[in-house]
Protein backbone atom coordinates (compact mmCIF):
# COMPACT_ATOMS: atom_id res chain seq x y z
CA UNK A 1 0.00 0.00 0.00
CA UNK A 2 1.19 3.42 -1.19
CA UNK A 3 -0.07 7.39 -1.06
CA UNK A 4 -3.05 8.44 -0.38
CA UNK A 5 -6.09 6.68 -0.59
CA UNK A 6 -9.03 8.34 -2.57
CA UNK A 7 -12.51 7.91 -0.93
CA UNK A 8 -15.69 7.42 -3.18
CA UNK A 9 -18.09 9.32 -2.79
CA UNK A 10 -20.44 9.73 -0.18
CA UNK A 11 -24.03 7.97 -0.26
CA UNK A 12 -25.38 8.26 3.14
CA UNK A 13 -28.52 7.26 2.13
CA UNK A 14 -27.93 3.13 1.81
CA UNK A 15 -26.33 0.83 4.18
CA UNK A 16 -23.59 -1.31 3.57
CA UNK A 17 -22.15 -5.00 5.11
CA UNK A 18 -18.54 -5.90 4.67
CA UNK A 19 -18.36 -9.72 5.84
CA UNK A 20 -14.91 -10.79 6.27
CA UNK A 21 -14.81 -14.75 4.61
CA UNK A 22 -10.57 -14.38 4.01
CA UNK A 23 -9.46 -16.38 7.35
CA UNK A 24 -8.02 -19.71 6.53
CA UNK A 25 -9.78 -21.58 9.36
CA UNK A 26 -6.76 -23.95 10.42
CA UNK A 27 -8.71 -25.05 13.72
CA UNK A 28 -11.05 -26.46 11.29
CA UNK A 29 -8.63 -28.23 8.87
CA UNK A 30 -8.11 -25.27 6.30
CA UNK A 31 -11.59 -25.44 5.82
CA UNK A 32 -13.60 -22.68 4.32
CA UNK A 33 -16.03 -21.60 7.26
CA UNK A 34 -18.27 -19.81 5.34
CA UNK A 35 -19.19 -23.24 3.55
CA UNK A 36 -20.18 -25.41 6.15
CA UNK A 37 -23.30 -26.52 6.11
CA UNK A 38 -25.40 -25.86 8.97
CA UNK A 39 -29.42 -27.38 8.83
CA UNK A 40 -29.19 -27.43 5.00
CA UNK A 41 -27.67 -24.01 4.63
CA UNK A 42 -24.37 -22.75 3.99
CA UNK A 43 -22.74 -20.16 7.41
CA UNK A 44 -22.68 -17.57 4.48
CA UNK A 45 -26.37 -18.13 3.04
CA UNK A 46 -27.54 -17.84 6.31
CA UNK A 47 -25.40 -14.83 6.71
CA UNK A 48 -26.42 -13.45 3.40
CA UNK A 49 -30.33 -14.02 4.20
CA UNK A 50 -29.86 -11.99 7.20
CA UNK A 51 -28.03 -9.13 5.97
CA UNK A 52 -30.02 -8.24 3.10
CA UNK A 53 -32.99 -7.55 5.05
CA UNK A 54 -31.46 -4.54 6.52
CA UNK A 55 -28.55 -3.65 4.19
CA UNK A 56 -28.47 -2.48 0.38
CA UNK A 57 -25.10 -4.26 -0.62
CA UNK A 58 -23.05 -6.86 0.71
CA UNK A 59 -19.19 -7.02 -0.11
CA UNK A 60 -17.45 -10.36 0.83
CA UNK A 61 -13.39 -9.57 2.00
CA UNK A 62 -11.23 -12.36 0.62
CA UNK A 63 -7.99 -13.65 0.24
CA UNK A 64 -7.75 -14.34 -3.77
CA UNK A 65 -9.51 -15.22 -6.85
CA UNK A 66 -9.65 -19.05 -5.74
CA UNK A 67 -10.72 -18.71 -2.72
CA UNK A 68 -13.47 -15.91 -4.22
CA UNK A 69 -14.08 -19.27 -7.29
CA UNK A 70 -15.08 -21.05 -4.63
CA UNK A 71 -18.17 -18.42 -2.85
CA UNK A 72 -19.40 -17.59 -5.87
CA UNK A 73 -22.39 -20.85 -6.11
CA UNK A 74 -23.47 -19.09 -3.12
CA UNK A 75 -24.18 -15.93 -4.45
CA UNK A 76 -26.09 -17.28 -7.21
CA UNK A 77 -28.87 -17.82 -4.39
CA UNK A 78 -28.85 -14.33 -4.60
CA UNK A 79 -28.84 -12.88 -7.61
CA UNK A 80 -31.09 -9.81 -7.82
CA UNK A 81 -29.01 -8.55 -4.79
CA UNK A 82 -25.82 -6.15 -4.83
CA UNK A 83 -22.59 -8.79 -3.70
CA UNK A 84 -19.13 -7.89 -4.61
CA UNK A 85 -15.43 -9.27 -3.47
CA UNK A 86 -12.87 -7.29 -2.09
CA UNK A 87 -9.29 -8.06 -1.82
CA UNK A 88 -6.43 -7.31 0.65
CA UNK A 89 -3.91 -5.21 -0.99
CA UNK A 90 -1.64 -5.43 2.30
CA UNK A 91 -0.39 -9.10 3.33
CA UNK A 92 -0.71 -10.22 6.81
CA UNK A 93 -2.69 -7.71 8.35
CA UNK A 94 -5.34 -9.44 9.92
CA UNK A 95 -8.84 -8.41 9.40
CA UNK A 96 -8.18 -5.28 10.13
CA UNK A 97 -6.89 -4.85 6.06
CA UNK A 98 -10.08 -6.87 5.25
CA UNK A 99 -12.06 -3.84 6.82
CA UNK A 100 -9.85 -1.33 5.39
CA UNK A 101 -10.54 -3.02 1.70
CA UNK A 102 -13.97 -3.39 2.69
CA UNK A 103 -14.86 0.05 3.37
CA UNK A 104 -12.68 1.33 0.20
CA UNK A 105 -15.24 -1.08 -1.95
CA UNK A 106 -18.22 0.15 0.33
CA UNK A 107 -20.96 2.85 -1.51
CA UNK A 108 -21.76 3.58 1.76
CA UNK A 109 -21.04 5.95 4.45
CA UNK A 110 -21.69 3.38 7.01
CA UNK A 111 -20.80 -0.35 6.71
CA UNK A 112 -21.65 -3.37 9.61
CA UNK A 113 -18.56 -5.89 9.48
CA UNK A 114 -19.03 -9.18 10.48
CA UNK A 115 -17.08 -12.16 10.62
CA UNK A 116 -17.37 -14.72 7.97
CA UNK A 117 -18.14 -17.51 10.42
CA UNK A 118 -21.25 -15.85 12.31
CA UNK A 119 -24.60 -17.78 11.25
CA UNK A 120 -27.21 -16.02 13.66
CA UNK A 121 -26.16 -12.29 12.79
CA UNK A 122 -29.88 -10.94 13.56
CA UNK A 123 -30.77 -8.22 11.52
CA UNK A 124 -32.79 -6.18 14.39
CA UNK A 125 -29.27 -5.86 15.84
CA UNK A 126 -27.52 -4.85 13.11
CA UNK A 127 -30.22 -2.33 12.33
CA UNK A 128 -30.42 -0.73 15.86
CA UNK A 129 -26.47 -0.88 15.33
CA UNK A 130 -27.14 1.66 11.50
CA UNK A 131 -29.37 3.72 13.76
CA UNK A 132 -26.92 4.26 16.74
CA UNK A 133 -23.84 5.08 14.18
CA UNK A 134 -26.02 7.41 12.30
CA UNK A 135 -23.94 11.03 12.46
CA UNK A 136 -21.35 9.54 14.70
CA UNK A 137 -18.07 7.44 13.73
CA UNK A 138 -18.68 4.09 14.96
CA UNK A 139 -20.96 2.17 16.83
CA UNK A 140 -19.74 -0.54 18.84
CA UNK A 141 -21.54 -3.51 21.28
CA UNK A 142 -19.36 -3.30 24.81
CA UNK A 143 -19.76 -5.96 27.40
CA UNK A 144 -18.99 -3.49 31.00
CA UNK A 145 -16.10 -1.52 30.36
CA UNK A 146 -13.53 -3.80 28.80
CA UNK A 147 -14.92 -6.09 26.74
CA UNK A 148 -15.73 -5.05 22.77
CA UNK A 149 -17.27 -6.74 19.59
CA UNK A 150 -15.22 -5.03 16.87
CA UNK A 151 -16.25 -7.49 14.14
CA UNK A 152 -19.87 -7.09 14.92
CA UNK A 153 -19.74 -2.97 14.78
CA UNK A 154 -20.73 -0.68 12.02
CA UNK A 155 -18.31 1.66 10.93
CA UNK A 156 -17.82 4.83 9.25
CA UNK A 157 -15.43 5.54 6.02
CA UNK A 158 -13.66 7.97 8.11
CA UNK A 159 -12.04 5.06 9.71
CA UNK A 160 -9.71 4.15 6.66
CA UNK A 161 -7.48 6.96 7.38
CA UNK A 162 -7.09 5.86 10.91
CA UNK A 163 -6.31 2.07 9.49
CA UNK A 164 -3.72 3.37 7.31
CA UNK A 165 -2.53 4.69 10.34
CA UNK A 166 -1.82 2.02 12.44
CA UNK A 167 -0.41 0.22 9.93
CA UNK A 168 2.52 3.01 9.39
CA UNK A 169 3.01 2.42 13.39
CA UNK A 170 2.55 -1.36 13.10
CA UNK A 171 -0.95 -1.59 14.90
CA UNK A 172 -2.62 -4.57 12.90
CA UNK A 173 -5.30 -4.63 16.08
CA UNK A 174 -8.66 -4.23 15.17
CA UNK A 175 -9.47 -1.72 18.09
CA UNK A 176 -6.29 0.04 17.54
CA UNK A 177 -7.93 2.37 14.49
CA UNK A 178 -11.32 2.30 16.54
CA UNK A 179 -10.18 4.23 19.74
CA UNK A 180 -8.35 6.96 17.63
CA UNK A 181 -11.62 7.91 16.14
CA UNK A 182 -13.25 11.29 17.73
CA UNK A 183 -16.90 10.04 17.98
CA UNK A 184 -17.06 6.10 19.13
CA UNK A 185 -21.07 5.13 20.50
CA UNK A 186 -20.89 2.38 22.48
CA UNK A 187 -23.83 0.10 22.14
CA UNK A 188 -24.24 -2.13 25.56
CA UNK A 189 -24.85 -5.67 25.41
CA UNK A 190 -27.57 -4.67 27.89
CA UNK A 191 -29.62 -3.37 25.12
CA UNK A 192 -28.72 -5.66 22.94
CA UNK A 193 -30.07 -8.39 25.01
CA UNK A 194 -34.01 -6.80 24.95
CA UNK A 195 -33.62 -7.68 20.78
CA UNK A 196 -31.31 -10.71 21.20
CA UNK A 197 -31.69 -12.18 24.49
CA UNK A 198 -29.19 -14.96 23.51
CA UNK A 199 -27.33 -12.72 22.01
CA UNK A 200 -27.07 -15.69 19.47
CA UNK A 201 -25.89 -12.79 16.78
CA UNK A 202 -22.21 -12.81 18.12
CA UNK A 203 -22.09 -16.55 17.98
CA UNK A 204 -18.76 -17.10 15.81
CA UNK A 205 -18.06 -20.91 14.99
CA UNK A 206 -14.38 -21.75 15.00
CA UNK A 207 -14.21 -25.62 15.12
CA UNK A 208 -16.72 -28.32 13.75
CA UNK A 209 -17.59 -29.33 17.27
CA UNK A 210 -18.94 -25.57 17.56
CA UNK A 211 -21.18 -26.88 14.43
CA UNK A 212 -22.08 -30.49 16.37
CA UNK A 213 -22.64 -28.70 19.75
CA UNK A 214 -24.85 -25.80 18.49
CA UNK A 215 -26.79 -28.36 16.25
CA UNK A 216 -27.42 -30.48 19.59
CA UNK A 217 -28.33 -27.50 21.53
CA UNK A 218 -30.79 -26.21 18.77
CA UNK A 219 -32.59 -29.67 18.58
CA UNK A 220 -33.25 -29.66 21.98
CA UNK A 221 -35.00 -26.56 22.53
CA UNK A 222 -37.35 -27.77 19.69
């Protein structure tokens, strides 16, 4: 990554999601997450379903072309809505260069990021999380005073210049960017709970006994 980075233009009036799909899930094999099937549905379908009833576009952060090859039967679920890929342009820098590269792509002023891996995002949470951001930087779900969900936030643009930041003084941290912005609105789980009491829309699975256990625990509530 070199100079400056030119913004697009604003367009405050639609809502973006940048889901980031690039990790390589080695707890899992090298397994791409966002393909495992969960109750006859793709992690990412689900996603996908969820998003678009609160969110205009939808840009999935990968690593490369194969990996992109390899979404793409998903999307054809979709295909009256808005889904585009992004790419990293800067190697090993976590997800927080998925977000940057996200937010570059985004038409938005705001964008929700999610994690790749997160089947129960609940729309009623993301959209409380739109409304909350609205004329403010970011809005991010605390749990007390220490505890933070930065890949279940909703950020604004102005954050790339704050990425490209850190990375000059070799933050890769997702928060790192997050706390240098003026205008942060922190959204407490507390509230979050009256939507979400199970707050089932943080659930991240990282290991295919997350997939077995959940699937056990669903089945027995029914």
């Amino acid at each position: 990554m070199s100079g400056k980075t030119e913004l697009k233009p604003e367009r405050t009036k639609t809502r973006s999601a940048i889901v980031l799909a690039g990790g390589r899930g080695r707890r899992m094999g090298i397994v791409e997450k966002a393909l495992l099937e969960f109750e006859g549905k793709t992690i990412l379908e689900r996603l996908l379903e969820n998003l678009f009833r609160v969110v205009d576009e939808v840009i999935l952060s990968v690593r490369d072309s194969v990996q992109k090859e390899k979404l793409l039967p998903v999307l054809e679920k979709f295909p009256s809505r808005e889904i585009r890929f992004c790419f990293d342009s800067k190697e090993d820098a976590g997800p927080l260069e998925g977000i940057r590269a996200g937010l570059l792509e985004s038409w938005s002023e705001y964008s929700f990021v999610c994690a790749g891996d997160m089947p129960f995002v609940n729309f009623r949470v993301v959209d409380l999380l739109f409304e909350k951001a609205d004329g403010h930087d970011v809005a991010l779900p605390r749990w007390g005073e220490r505890m933070f969900e930065p890949l279940h936030a909703v950020y604004s643009r102005k954050l790339i210049p704050e990425i490209e930041k850190a990375f000059v003084r070799g933050k890769h941290s997702v928060l790192a960017p997050v706390f240098e912005m003026p205008d942060v609105v922190f959204v407490e789980v507390s509230e979050i709970r009256e939507i979400d009491p199970d707050l089932r829309t943080f659930i991240n699975l990282n290991v295919i006994g997350d997939i077995e256990s959940l699937s056990r625990g669903l089945n027995s509530k029914a």
